[in-house]
PDB file of N, CA and C in Angstrom:
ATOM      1  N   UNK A   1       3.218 -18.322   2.443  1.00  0.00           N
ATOM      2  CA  UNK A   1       4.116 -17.246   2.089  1.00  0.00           C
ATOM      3  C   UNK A   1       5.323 -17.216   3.013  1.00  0.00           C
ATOM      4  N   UNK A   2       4.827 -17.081   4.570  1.00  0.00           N
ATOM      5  CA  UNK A   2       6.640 -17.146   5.700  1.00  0.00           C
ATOM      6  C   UNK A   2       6.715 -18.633   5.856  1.00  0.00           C
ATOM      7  N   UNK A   3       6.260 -19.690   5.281  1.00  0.00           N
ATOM      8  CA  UNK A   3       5.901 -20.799   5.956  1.00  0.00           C
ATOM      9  C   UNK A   3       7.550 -20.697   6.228  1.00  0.00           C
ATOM     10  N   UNK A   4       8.589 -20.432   5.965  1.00  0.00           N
ATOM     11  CA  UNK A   4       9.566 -20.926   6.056  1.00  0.00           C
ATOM     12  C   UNK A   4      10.613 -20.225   6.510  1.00  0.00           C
ATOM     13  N   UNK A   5       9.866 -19.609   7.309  1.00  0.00           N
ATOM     14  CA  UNK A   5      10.321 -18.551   8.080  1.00  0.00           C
ATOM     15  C   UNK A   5      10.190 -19.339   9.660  1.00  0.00           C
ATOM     16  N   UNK A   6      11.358 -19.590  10.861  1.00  0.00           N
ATOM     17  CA  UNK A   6      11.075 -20.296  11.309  1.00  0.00           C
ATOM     18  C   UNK A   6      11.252 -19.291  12.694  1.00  0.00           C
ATOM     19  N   UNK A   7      11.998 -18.616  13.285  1.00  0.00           N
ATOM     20  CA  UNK A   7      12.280 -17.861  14.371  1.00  0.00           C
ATOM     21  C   UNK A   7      12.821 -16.742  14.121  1.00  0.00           C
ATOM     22  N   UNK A   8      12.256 -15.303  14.814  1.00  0.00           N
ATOM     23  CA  UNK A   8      13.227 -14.377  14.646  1.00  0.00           C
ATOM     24  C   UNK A   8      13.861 -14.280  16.025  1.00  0.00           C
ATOM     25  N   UNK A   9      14.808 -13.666  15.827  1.00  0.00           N
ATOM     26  CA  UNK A   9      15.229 -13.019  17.755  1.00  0.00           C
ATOM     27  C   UNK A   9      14.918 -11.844  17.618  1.00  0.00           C
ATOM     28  N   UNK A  10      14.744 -11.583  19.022  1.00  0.00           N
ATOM     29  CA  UNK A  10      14.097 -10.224  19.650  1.00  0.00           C
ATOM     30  C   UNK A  10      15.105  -8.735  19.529  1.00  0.00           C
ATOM     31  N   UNK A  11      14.642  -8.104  19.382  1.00  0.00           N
ATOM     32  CA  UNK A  11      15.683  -6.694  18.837  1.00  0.00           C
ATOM     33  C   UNK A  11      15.242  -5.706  20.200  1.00  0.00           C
ATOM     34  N   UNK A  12      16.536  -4.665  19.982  1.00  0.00           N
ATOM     35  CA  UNK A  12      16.237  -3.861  20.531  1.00  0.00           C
ATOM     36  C   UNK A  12      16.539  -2.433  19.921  1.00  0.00           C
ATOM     37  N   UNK A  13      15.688  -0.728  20.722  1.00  0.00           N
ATOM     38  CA  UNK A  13      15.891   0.456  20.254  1.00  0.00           C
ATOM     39  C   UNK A  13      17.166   0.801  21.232  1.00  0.00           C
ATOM     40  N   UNK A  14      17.829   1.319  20.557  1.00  0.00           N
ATOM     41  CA  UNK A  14      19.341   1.747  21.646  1.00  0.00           C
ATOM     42  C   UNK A  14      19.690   3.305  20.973  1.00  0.00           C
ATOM     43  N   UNK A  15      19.319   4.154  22.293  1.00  0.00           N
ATOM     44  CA  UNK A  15      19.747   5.032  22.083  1.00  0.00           C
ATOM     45  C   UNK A  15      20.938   5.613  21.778  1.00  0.00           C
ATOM     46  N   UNK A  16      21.752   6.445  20.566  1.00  0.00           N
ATOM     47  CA  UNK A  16      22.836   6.742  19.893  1.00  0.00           C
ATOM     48  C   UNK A  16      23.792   7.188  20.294  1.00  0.00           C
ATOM     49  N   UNK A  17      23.004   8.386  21.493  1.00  0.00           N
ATOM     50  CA  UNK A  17      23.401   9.607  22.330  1.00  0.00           C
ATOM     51  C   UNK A  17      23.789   8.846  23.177  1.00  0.00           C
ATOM     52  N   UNK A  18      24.202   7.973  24.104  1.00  0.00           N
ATOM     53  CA  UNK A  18      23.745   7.302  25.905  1.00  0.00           C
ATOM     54  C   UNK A  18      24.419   5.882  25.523  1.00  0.00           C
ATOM     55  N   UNK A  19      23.908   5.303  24.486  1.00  0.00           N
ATOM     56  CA  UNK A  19      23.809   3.873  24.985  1.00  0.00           C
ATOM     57  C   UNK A  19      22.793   2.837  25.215  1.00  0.00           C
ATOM     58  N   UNK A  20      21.838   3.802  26.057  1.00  0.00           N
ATOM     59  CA  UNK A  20      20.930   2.879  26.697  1.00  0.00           C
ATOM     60  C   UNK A  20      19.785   2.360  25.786  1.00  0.00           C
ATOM     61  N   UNK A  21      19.559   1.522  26.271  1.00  0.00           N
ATOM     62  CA  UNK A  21      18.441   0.192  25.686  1.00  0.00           C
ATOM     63  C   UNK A  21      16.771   1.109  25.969  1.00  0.00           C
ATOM     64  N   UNK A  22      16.139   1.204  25.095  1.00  0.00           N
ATOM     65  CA  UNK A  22      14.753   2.434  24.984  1.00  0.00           C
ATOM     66  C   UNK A  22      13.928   1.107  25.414  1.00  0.00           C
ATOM     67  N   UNK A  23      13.817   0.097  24.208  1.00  0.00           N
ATOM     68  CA  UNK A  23      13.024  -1.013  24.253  1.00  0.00           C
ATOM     69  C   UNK A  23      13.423  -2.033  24.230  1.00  0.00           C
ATOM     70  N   UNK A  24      12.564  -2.784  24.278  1.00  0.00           N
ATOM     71  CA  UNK A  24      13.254  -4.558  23.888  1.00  0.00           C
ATOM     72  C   UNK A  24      11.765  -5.095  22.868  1.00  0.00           C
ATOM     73  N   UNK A  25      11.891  -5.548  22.017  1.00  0.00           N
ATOM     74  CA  UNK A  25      10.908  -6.022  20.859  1.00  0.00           C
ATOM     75  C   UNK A  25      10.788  -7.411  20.955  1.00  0.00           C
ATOM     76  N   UNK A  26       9.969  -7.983  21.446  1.00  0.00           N
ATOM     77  CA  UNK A  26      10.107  -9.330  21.533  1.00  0.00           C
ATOM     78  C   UNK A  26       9.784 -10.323  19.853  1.00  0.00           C
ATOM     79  N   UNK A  27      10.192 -11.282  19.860  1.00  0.00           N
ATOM     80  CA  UNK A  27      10.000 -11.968  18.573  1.00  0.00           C
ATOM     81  C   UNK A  27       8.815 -12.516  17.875  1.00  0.00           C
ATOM     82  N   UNK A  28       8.326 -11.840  16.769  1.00  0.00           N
ATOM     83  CA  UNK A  28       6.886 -12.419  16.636  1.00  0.00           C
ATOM     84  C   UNK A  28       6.899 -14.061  15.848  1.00  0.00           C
ATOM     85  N   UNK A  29       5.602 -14.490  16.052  1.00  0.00           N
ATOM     86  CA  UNK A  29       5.729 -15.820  15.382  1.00  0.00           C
ATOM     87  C   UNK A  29       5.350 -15.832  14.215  1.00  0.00           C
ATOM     88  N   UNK A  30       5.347 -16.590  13.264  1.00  0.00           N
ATOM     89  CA  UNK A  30       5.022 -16.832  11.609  1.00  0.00           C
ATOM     90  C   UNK A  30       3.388 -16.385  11.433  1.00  0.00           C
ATOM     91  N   UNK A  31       2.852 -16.504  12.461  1.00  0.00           N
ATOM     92  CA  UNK A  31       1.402 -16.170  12.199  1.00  0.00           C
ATOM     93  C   UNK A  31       1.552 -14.479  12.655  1.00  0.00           C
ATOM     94  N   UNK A  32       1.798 -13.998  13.245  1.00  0.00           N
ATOM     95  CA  UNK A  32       2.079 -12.242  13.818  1.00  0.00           C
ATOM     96  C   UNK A  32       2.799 -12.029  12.700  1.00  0.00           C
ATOM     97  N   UNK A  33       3.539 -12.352  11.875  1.00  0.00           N
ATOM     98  CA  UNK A  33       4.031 -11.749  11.262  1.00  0.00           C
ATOM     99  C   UNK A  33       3.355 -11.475  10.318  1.00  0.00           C
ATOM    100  N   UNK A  34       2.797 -12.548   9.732  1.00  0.00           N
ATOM    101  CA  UNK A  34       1.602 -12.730   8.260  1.00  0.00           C
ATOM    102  C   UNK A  34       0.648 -11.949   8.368  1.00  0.00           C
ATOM    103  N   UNK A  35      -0.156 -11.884   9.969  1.00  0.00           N
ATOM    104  CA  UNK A  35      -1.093 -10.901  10.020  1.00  0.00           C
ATOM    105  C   UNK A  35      -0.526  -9.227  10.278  1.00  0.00           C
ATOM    106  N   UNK A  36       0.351  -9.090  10.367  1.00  0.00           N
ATOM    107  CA  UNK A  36       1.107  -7.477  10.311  1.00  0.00           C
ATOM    108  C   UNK A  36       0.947  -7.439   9.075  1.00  0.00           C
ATOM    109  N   UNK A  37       1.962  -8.441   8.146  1.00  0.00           N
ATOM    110  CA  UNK A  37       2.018  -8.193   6.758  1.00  0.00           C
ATOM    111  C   UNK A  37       0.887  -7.625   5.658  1.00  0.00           C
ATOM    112  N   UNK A  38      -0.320  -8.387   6.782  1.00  0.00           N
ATOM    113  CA  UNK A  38      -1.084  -8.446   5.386  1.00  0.00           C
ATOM    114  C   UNK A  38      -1.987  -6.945   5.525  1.00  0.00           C
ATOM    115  N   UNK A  39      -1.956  -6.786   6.958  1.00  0.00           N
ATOM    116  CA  UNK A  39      -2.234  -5.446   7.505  1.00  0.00           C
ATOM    117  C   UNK A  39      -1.618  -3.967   6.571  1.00  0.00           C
ATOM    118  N   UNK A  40      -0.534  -4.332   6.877  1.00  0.00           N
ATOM    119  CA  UNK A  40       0.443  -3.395   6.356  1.00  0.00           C
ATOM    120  C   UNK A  40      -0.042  -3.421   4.813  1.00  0.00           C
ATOM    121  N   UNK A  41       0.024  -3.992   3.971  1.00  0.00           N
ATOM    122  CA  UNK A  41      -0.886  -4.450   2.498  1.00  0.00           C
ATOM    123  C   UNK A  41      -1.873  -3.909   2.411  1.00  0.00           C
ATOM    124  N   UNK A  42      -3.177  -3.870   3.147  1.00  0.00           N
ATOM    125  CA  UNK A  42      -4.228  -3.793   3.374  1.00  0.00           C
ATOM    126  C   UNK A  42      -4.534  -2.318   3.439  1.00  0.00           C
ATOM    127  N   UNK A  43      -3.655  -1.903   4.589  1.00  0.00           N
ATOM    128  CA  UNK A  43      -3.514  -0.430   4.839  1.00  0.00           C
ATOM    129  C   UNK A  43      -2.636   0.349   3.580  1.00  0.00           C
ATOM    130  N   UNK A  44      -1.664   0.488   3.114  1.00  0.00           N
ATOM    131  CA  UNK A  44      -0.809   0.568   1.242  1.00  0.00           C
ATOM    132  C   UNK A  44      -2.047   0.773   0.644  1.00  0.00           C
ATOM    133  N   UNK A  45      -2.836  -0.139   0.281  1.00  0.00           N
ATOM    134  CA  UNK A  45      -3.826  -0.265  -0.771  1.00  0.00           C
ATOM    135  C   UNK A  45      -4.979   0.507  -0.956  1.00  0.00           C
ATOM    136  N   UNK A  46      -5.694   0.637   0.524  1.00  0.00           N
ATOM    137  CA  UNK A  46      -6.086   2.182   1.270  1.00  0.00           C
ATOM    138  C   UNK A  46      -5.316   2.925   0.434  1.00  0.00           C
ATOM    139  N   UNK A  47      -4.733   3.549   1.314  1.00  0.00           N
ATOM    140  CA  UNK A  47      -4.230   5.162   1.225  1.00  0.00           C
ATOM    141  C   UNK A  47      -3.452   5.158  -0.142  1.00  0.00           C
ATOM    142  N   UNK A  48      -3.432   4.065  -1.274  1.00  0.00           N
ATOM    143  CA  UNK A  48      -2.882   4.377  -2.397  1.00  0.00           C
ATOM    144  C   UNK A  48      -3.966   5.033  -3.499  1.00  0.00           C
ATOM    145  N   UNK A  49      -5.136   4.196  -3.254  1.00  0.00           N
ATOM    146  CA  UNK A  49      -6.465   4.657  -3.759  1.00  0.00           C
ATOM    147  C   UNK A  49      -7.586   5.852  -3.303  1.00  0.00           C
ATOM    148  N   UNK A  50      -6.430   6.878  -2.201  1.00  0.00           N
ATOM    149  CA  UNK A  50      -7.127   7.734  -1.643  1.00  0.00           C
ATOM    150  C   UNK A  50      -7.135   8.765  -2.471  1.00  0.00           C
ATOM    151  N   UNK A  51      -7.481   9.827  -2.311  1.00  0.00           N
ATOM    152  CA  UNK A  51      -7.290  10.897  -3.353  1.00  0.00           C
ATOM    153  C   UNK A  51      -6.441  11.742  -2.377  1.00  0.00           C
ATOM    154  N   UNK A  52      -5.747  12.881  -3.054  1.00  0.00           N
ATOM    155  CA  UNK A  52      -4.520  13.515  -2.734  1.00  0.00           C
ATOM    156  C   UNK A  52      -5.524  14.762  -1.416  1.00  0.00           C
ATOM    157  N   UNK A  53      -6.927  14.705  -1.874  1.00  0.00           N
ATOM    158  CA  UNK A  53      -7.641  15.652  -0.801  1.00  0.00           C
ATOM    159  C   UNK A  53      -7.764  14.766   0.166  1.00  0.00           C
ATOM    160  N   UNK A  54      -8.597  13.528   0.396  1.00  0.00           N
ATOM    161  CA  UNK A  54      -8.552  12.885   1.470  1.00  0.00           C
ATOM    162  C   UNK A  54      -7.097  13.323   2.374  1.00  0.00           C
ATOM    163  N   UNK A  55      -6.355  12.487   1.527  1.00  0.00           N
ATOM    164  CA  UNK A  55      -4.359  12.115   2.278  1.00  0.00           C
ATOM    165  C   UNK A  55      -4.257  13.579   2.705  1.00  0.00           C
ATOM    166  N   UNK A  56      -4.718  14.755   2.604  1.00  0.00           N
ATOM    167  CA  UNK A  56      -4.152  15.792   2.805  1.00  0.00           C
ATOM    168  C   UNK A  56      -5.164  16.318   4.279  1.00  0.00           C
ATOM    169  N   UNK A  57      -6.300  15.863   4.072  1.00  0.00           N
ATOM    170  CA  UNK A  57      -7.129  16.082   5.455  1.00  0.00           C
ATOM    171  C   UNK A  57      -6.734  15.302   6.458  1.00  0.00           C
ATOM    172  N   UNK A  58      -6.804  13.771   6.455  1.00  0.00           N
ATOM    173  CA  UNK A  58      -5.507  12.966   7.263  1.00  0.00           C
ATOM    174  C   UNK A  58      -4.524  13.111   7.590  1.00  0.00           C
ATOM    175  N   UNK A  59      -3.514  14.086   6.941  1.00  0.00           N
ATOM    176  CA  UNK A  59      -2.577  14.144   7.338  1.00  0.00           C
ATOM    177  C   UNK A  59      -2.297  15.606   8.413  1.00  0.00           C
ATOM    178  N   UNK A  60      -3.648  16.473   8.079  1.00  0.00           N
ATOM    179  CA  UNK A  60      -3.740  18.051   8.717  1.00  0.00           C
ATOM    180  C   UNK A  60      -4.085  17.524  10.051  1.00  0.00           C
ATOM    181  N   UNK A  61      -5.501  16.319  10.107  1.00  0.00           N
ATOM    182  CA  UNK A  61      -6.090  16.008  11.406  1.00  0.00           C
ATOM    183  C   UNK A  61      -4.496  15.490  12.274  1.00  0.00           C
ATOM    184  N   UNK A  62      -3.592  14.760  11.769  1.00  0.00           N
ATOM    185  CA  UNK A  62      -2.449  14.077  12.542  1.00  0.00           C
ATOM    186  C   UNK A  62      -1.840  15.471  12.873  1.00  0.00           C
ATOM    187  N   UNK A  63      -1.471  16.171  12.065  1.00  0.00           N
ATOM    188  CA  UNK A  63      -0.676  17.128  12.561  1.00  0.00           C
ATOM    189  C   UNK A  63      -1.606  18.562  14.044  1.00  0.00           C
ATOM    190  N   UNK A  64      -2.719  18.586  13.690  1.00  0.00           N
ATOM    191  CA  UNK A  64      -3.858  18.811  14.797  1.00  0.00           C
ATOM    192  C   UNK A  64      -3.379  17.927  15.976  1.00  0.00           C
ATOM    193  N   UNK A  65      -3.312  17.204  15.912  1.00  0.00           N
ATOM    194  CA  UNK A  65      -3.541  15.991  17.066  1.00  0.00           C
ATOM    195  C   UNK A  65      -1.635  15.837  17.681  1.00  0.00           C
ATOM    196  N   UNK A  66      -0.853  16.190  17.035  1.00  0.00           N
ATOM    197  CA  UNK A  66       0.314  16.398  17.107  1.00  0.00           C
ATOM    198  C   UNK A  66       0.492  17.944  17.968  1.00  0.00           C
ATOM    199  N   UNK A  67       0.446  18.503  17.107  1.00  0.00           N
ATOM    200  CA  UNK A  67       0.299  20.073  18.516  1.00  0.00           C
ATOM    201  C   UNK A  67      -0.203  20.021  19.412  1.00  0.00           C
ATOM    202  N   UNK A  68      -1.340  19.789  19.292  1.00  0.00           N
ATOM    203  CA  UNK A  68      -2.059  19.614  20.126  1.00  0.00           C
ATOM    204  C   UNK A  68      -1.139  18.893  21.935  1.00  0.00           C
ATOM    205  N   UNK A  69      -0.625  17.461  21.522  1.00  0.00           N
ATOM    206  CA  UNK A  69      -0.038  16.971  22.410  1.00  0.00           C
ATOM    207  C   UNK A  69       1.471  16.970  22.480  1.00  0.00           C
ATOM    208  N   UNK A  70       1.891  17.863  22.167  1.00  0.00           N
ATOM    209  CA  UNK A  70       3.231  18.625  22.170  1.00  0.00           C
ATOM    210  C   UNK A  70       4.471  17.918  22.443  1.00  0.00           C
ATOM    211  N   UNK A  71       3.786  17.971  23.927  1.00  0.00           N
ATOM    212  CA  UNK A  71       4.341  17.794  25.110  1.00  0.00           C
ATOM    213  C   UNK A  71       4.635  16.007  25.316  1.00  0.00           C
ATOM    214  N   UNK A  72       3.868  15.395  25.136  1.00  0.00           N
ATOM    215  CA  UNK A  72       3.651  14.292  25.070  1.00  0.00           C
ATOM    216  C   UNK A  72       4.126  13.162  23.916  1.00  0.00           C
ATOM    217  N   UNK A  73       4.164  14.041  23.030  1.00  0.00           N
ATOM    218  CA  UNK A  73       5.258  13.392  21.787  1.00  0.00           C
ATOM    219  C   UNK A  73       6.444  13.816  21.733  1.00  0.00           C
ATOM    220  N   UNK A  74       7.103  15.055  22.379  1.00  0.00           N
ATOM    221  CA  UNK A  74       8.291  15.519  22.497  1.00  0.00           C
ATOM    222  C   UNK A  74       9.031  15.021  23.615  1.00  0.00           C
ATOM    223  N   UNK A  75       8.603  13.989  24.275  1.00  0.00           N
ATOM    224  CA  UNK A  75       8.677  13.526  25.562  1.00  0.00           C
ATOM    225  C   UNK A  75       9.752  12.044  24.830  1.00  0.00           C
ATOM    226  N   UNK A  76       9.657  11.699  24.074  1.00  0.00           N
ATOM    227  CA  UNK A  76      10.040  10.260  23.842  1.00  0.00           C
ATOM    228  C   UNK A  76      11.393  10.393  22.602  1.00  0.00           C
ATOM    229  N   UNK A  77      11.063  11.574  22.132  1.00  0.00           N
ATOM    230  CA  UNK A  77      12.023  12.102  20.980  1.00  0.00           C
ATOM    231  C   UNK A  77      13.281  12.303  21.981  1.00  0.00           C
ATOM    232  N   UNK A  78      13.258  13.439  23.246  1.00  0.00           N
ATOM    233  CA  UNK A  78      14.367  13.625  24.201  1.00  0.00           C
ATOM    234  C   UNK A  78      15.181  12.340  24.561  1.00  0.00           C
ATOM    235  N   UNK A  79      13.983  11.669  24.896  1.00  0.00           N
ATOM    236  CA  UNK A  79      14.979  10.259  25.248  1.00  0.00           C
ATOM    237  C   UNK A  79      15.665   9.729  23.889  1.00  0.00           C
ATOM    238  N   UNK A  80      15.060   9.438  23.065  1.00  0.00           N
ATOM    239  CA  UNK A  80      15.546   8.935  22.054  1.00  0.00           C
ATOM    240  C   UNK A  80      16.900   9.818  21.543  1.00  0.00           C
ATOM    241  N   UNK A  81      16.776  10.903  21.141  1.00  0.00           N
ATOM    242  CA  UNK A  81      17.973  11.894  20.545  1.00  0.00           C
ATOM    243  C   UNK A  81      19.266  12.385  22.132  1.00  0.00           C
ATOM    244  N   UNK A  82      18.427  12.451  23.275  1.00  0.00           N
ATOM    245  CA  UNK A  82      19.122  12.874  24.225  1.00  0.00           C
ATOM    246  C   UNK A  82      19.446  14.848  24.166  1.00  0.00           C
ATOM    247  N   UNK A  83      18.137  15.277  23.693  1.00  0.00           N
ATOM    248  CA  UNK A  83      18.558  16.684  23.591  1.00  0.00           C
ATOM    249  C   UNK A  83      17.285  16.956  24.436  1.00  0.00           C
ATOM    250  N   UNK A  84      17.478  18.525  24.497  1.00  0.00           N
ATOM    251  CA  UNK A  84      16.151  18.895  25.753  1.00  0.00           C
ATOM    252  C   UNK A  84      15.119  19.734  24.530  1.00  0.00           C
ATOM    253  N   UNK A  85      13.884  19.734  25.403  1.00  0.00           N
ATOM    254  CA  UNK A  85      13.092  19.735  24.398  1.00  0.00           C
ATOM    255  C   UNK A  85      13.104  21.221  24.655  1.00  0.00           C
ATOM    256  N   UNK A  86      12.778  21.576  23.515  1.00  0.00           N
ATOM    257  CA  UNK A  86      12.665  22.933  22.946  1.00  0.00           C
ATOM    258  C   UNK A  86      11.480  23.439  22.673  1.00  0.00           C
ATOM    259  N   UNK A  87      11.039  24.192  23.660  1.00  0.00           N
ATOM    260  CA  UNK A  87       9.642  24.999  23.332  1.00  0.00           C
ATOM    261  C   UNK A  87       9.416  25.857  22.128  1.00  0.00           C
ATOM    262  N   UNK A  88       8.195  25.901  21.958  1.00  0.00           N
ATOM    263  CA  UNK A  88       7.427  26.885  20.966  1.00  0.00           C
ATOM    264  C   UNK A  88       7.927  26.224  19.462  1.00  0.00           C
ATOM    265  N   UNK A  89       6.989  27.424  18.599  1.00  0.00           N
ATOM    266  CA  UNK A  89       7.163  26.637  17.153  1.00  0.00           C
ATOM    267  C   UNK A  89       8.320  26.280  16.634  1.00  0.00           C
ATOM    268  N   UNK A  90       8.139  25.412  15.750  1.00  0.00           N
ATOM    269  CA  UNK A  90       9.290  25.073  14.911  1.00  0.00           C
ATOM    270  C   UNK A  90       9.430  25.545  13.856  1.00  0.00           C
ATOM    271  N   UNK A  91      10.120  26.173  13.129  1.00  0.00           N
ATOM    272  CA  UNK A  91      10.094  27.054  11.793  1.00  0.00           C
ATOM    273  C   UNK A  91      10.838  25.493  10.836  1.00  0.00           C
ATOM    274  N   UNK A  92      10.031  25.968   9.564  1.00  0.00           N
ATOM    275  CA  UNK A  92      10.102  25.274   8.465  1.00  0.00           C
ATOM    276  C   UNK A  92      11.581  25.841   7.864  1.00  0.00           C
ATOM    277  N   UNK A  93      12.351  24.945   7.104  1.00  0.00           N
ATOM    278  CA  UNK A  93      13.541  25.162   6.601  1.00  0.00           C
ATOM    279  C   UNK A  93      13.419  26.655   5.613  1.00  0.00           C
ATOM    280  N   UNK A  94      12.404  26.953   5.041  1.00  0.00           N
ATOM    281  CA  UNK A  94      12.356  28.040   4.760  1.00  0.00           C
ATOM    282  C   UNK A  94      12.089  29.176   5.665  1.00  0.00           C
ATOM    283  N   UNK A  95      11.432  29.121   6.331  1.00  0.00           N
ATOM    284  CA  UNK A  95      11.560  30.436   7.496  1.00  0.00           C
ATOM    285  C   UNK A  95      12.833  30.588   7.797  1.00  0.00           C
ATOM    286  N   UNK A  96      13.899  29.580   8.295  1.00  0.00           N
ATOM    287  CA  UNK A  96      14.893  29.519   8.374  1.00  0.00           C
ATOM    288  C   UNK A  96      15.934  30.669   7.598  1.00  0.00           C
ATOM    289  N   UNK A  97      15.894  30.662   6.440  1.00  0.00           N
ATOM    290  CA  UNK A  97      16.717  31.243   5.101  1.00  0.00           C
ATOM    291  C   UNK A  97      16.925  29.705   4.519  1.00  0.00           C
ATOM    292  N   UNK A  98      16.590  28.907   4.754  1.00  0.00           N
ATOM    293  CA  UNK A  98      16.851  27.036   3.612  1.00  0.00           C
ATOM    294  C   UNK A  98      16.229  27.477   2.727  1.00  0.00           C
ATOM    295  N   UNK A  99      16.721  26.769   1.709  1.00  0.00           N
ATOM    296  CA  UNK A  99      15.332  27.104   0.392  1.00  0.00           C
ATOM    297  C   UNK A  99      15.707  25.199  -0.358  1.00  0.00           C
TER     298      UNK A  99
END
């Protein structure tokens, strides 16, 4: 399937705000790539055949596990966006007045 896929170069995350370089991604080889791919496939095919209750308990446990570590996922967003993190809840576009 990549047989003919021969080198990628390595990328990087660059922050928008700053400038600065977050990561550096090094280049995978034809075999890393095939096995992501087929991963990525594998995993699609899962969660396409899940039922909308499963996907919806999965997605409550992530968001559990997300509050939960607040602090720790809001930690990488700052760097990334360059804004300071902002305590307490976040209101949904409708709490807001959005509709």
């Amino acid at each position: 399937m990549l047989e003919r896929i021969v080198a990628f170069m390595s990328y990087q995350s660059v922050n928008p705000y700053n400038g600065k370089v977050l990561k550096t991604f090094k280049e995978l080889t034809n075999q890393q790539l095939e096995k992501a791919l087929k991963t990525a496939a594998t995993c699609f095919e899962t969660w396409r055949r899940m039922t909308y209750a499963k996907r919806a308990a999965v997605a409550a446990k992530a968001a559990a596990i997300m509050r939960a570590r607040v602090d720790e996922f809001a930690r990488p967003g700052d760097a990334r966006d360059g804004q300071a993190h902002r305590r307490g809840p976040r209101r949904s576009g409708a709490q807001r007045g959005h509709h």
